[in-house]
N, C-alpha and C. Protein backbone atom coordinates (compact mmCIF):
# COMPACT_ATOMS: atom_id res chain seq x y z
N UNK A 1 -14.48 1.81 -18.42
CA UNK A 1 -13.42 2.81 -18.39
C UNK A 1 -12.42 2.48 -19.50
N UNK A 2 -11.72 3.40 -20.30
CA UNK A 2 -11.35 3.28 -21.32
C UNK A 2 -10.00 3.36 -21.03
N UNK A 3 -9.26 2.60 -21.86
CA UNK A 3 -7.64 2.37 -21.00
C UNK A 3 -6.89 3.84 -21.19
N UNK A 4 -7.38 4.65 -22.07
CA UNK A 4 -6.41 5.66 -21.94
C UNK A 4 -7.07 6.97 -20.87
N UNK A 5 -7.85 6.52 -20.11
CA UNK A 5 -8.62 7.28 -19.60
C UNK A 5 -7.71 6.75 -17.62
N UNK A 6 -7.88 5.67 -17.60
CA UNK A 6 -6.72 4.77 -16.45
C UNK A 6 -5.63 5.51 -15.49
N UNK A 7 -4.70 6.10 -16.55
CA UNK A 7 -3.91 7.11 -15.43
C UNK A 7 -4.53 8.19 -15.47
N UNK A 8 -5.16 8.96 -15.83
CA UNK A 8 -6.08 9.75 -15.05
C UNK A 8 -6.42 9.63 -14.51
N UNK A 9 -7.45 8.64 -13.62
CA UNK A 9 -8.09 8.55 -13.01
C UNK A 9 -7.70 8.71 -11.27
N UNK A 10 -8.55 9.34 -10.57
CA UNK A 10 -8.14 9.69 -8.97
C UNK A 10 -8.06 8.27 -8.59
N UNK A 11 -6.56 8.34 -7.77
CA UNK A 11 -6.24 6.94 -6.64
C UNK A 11 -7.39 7.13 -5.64
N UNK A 12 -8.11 7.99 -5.12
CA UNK A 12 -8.96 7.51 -4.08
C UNK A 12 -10.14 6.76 -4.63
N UNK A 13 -10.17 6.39 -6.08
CA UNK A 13 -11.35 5.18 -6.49
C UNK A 13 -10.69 3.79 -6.33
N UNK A 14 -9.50 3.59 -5.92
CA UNK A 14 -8.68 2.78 -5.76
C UNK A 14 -8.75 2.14 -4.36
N UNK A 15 -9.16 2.95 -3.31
CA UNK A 15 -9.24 2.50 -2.40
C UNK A 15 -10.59 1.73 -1.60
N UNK A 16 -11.71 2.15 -2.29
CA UNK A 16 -12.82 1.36 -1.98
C UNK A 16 -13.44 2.00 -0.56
N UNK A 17 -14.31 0.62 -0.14
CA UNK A 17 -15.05 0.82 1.13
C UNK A 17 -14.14 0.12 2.20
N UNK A 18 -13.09 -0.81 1.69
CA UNK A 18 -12.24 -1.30 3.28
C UNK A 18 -11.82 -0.58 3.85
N UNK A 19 -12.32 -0.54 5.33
CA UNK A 19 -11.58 -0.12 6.22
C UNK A 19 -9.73 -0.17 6.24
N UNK A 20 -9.33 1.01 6.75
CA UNK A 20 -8.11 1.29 6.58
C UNK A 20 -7.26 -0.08 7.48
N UNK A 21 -6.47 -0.64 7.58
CA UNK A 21 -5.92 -2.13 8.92
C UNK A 21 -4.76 -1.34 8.76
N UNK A 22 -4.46 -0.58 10.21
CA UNK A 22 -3.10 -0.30 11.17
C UNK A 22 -2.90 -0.70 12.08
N UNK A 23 -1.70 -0.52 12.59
CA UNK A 23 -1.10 -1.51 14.05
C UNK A 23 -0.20 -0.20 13.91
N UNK A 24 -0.11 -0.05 15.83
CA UNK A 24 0.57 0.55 16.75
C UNK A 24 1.93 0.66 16.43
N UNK A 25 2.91 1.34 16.89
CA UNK A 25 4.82 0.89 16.50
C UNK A 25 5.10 0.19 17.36
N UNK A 26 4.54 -0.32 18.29
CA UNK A 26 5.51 -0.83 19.94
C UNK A 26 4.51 -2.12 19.93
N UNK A 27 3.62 -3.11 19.00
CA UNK A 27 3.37 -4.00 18.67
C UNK A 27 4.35 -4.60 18.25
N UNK A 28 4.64 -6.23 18.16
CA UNK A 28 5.79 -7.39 17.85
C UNK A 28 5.29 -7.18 16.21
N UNK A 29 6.27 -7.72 16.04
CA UNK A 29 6.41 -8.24 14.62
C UNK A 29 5.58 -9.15 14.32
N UNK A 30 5.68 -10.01 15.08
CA UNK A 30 4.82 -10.93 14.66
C UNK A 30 3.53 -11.01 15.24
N UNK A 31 3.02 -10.12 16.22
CA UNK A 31 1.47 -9.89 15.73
C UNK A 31 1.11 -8.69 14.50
N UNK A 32 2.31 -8.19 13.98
CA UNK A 32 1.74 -7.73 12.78
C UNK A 32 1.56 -8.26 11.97
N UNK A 33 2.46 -9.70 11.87
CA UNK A 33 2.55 -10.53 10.20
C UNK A 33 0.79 -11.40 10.69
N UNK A 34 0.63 -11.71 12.06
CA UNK A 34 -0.41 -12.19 12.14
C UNK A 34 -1.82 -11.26 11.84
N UNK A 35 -1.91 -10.23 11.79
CA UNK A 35 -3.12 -9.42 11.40
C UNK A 35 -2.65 -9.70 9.74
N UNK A 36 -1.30 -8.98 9.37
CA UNK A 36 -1.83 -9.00 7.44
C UNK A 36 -2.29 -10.49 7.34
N UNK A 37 -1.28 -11.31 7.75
CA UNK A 37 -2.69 -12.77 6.96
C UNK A 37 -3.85 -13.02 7.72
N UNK A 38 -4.18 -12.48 8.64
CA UNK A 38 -5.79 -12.02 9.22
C UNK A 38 -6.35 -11.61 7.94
N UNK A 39 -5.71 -10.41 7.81
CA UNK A 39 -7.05 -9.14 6.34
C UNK A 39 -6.32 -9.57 5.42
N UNK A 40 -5.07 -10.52 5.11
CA UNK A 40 -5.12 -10.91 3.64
C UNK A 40 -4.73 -9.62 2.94
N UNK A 41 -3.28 -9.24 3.58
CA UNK A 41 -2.94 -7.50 2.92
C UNK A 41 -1.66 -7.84 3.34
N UNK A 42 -0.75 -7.11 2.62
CA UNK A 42 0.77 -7.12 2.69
C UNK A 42 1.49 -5.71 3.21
N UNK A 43 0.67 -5.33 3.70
CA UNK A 43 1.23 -3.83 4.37
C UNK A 43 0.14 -3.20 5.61
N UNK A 44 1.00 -2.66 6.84
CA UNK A 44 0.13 -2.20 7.61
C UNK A 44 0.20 -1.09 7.61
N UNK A 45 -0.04 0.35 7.68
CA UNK A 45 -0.03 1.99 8.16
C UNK A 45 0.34 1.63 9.55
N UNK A 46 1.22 2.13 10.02
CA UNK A 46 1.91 2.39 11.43
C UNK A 46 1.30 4.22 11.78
N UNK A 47 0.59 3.93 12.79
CA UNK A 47 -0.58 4.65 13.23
C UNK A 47 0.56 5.26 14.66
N UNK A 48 1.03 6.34 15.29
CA UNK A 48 1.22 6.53 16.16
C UNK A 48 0.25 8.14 16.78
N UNK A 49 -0.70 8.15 18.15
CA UNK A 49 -1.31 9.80 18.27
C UNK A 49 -1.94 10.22 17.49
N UNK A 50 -2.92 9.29 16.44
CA UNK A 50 -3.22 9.59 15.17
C UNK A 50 -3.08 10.26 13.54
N UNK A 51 -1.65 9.61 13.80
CA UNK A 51 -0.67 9.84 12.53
C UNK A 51 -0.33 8.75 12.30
N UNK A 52 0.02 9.23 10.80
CA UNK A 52 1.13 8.30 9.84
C UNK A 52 2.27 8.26 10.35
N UNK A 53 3.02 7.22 11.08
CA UNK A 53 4.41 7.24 11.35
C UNK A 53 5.29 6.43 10.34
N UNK A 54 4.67 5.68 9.61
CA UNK A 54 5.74 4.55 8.65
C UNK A 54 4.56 3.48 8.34
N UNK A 55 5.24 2.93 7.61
CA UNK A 55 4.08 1.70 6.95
C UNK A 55 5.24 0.01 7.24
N UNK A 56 4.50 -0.80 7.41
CA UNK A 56 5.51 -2.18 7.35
C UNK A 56 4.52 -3.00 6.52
N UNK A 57 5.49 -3.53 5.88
CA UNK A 57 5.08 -4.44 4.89
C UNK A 57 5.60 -5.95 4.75
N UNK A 58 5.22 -6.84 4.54
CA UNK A 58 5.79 -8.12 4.49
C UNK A 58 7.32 -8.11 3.91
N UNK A 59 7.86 -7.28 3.13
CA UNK A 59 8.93 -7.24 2.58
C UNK A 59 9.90 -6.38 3.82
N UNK A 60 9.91 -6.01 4.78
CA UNK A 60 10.04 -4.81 5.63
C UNK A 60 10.31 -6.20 6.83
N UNK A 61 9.29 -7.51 6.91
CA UNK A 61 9.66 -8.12 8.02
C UNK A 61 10.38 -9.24 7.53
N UNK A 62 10.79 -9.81 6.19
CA UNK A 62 11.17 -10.44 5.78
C UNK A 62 12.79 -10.04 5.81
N UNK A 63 13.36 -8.99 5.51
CA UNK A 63 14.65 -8.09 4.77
C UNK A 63 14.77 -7.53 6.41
N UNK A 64 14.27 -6.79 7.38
CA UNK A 64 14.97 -6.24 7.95
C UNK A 64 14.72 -6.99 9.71
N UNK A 65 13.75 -8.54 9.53
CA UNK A 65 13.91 -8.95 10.76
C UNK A 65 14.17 -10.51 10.67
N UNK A 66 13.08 -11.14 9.69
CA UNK A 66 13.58 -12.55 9.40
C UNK A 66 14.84 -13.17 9.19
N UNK A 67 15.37 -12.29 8.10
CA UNK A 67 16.59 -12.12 7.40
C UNK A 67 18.07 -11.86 8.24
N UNK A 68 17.37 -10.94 9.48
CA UNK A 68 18.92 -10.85 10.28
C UNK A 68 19.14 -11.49 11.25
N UNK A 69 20.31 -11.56 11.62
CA UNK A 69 20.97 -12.12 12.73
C UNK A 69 20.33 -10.98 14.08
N UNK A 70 19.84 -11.84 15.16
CA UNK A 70 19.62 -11.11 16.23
C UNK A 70 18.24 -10.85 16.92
N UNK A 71 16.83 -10.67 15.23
CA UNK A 71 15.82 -10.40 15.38
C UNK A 71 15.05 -11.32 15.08
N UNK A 72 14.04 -11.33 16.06
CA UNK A 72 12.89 -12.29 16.01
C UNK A 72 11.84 -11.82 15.87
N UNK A 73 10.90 -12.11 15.31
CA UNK A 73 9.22 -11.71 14.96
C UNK A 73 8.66 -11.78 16.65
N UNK A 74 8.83 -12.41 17.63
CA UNK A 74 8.37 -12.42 18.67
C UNK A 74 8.77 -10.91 19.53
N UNK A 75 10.31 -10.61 19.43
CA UNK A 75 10.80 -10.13 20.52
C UNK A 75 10.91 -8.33 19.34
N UNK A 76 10.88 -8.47 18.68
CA UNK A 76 11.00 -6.99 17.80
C UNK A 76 10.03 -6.57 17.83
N UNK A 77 9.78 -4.79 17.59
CA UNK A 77 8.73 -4.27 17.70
C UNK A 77 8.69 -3.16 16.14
N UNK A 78 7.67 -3.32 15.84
CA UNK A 78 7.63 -2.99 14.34
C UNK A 78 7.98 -1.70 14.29
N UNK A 79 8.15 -0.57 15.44
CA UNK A 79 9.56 0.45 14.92
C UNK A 79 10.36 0.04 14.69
N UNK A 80 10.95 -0.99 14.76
CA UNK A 80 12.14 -1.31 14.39
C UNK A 80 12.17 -1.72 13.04
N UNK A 81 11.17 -1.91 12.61
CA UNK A 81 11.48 -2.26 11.02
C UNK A 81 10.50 -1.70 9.99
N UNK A 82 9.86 -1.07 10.21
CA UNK A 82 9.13 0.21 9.62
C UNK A 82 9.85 0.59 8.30
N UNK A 83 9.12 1.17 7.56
CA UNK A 83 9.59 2.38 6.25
C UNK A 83 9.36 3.42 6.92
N UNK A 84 10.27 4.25 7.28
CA UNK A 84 9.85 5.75 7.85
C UNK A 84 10.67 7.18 7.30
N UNK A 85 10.30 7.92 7.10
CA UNK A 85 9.06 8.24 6.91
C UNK A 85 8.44 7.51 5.32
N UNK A 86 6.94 7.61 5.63
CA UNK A 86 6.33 7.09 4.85
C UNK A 86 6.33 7.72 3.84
N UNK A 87 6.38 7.20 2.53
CA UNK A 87 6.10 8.01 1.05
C UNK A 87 4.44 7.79 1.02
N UNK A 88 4.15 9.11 0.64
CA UNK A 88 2.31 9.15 0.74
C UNK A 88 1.90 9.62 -0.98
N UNK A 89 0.79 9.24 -1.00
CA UNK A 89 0.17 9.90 -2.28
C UNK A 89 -0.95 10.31 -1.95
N UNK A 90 -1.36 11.51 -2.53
CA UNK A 90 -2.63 12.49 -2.09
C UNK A 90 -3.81 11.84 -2.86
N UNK A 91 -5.17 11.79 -2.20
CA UNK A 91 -6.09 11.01 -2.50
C UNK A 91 -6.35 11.30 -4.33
N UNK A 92 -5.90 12.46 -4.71
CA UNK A 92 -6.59 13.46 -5.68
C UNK A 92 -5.56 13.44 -6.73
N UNK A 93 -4.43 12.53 -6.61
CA UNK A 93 -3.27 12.45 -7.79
C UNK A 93 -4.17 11.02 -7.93
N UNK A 94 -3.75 10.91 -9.83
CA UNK A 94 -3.58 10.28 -10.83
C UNK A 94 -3.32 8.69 -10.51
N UNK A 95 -4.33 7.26 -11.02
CA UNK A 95 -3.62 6.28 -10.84
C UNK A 95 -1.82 6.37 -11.46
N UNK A 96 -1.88 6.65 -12.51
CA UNK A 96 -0.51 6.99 -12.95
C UNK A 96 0.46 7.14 -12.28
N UNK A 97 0.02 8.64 -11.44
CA UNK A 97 1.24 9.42 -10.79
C UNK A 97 1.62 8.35 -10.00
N UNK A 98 0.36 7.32 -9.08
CA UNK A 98 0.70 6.37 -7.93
C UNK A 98 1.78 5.53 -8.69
N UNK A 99 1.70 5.26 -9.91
CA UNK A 99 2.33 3.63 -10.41
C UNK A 99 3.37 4.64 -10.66
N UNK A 100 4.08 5.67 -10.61
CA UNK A 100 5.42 6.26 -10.58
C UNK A 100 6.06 6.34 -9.79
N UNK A 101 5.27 6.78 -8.41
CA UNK A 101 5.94 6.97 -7.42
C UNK A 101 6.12 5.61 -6.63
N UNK A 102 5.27 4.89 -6.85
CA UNK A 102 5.74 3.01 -6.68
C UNK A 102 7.08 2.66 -7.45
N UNK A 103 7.32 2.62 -8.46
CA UNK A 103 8.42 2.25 -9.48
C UNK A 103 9.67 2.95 -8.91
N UNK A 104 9.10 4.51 -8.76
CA UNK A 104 10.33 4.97 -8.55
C UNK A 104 10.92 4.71 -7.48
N UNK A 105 10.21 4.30 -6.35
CA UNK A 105 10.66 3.91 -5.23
C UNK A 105 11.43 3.05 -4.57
N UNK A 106 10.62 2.03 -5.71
CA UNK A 106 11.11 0.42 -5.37
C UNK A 106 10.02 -0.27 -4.35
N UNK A 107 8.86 0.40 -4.02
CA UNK A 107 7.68 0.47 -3.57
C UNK A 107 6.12 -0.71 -3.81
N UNK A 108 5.76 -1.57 -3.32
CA UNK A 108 4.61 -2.19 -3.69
C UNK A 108 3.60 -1.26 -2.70
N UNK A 109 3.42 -0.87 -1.70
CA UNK A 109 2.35 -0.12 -1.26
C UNK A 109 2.16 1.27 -0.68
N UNK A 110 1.50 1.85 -0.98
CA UNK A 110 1.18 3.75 -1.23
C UNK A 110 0.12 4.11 -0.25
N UNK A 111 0.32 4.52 1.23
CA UNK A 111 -1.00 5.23 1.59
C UNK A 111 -1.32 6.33 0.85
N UNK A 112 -2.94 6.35 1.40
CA UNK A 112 -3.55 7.74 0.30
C UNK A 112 -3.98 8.51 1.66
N UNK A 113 -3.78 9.63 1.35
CA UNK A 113 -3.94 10.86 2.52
C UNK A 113 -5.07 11.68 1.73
N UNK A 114 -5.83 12.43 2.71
CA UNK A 114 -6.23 13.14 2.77
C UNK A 114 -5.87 14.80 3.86
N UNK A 115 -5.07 15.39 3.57
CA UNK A 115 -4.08 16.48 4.30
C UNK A 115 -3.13 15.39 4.92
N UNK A 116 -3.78 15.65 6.36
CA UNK A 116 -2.91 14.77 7.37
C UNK A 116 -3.69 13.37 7.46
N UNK A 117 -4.48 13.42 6.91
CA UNK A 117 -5.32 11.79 7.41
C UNK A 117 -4.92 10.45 6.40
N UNK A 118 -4.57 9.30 6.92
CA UNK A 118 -4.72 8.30 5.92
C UNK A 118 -5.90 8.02 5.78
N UNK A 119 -6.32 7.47 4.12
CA UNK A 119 -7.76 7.40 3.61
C UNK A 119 -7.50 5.51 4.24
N UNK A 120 -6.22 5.16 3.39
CA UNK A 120 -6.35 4.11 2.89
C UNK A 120 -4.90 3.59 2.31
N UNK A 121 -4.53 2.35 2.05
CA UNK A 121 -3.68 1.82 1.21
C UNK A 121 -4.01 1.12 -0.28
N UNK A 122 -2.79 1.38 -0.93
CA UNK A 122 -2.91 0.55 -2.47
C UNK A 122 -1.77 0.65 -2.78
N UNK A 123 -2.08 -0.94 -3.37
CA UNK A 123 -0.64 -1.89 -3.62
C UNK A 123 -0.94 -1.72 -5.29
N UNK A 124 0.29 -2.35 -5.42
CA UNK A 124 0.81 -2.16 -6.95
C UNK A 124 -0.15 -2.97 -7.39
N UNK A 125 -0.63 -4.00 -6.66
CA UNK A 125 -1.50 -5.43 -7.85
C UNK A 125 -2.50 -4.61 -7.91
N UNK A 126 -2.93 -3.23 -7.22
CA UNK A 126 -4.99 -3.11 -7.58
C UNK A 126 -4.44 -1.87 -8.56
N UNK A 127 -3.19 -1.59 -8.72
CA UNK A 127 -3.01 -0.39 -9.72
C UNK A 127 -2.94 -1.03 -11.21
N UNK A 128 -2.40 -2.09 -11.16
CA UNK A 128 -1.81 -3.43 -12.22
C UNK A 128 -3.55 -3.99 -12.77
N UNK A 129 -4.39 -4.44 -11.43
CA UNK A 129 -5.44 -4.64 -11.97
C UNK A 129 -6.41 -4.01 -12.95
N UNK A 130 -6.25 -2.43 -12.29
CA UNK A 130 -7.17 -1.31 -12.63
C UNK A 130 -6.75 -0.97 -14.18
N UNK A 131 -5.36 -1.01 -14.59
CA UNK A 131 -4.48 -0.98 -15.96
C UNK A 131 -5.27 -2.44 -16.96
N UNK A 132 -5.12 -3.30 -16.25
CA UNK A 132 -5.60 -4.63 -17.28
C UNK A 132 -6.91 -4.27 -17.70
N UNK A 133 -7.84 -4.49 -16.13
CA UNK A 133 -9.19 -3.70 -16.86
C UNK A 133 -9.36 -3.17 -17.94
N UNK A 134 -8.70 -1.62 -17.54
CA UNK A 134 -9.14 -0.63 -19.15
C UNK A 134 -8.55 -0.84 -20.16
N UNK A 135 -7.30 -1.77 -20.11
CA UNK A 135 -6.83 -2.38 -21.41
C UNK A 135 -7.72 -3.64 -21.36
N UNK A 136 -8.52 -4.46 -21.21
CA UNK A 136 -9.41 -5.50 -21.07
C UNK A 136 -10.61 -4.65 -22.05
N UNK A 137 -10.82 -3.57 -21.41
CA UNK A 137 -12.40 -2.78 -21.90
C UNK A 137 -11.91 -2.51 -23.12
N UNK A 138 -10.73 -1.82 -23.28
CA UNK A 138 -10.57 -1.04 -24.79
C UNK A 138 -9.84 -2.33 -25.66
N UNK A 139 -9.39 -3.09 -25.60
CA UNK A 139 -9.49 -4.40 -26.46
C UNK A 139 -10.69 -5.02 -27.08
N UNK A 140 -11.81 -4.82 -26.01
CA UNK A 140 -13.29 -5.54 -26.41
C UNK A 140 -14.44 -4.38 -27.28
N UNK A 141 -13.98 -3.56 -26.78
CA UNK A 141 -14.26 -2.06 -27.35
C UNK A 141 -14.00 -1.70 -29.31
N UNK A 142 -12.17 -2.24 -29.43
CA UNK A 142 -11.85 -2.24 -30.67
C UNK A 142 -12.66 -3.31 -31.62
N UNK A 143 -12.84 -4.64 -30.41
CA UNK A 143 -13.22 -5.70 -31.47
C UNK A 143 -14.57 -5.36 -31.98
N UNK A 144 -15.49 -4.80 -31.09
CA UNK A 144 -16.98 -4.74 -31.18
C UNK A 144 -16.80 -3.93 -32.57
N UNK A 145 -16.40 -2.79 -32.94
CA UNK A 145 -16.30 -1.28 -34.02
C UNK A 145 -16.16 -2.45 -35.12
């Protein structure tokens, strides 16, 4: 893939074959921090009736439960510290558009929808990766010519 070809490309190639990893809102905090270092992921989809209700992310339990006076990872329940509503990106926009609406946000992770359905999540590092790549390819590309 050719680096100027990169933000074009659809975010749902971004998301792969992993299964989507959500947790409930009325789950603790800290069996959520215990599933992300389970799957080795920094953000969960907060799943409520089979919707998107908010996403929590390691930065989400760090800033709005570790961090305060009052809350404990045991006794909090991850409505309480949620991003809600969730900022979504449609499976069918642009890696690009994703790494904008990340930036602009202040954002490391983006579910991808399909209408109402989450496909999937992606974090800034597999958008960052996917960028090195095609600048990786079109560097090796110039040298070969």
């Amino acid at each position: 893939m050719k680096f100027n070809k990169i933000s074009t490309t659809k975010i749902k190639h971004l998301i792969g074959e992993r299964d989507l990893v959500w947790i409930g809102p009325m789950v603790s905090v800290a069996e959520a921090s215990a599933l992300m270092l389970k799957e080795d992921i920094g953000a969960l989809a907060v799943i409520e009736e089979d919707r998107l209700i908010g996403i929590v992310s390691e930065r989400d339990i760090v800033r709005r439960c570790v961090a305060r006076d009052g809350f404990s990872p045991d006794t909090s329940w991850v409505r309480q510290i949620m991003s809600a509503p969730p900022i979504t990106i449609d499976r069918n926009m642009s890696i690009g558009v994703a790494a904008m609406v990340m930036i602009e946000n202040g954002i490391r992770h983006l579910p991808v929808m399909q209408r109402e359905k989450v496909l999937g999540m992606v974090s800034i590092r597999r958008v960052v990766e996917e960028y090195r790549r095609g600048l990786e390819t079109s560097i090796l590309g110039i040298a070969a010519e």
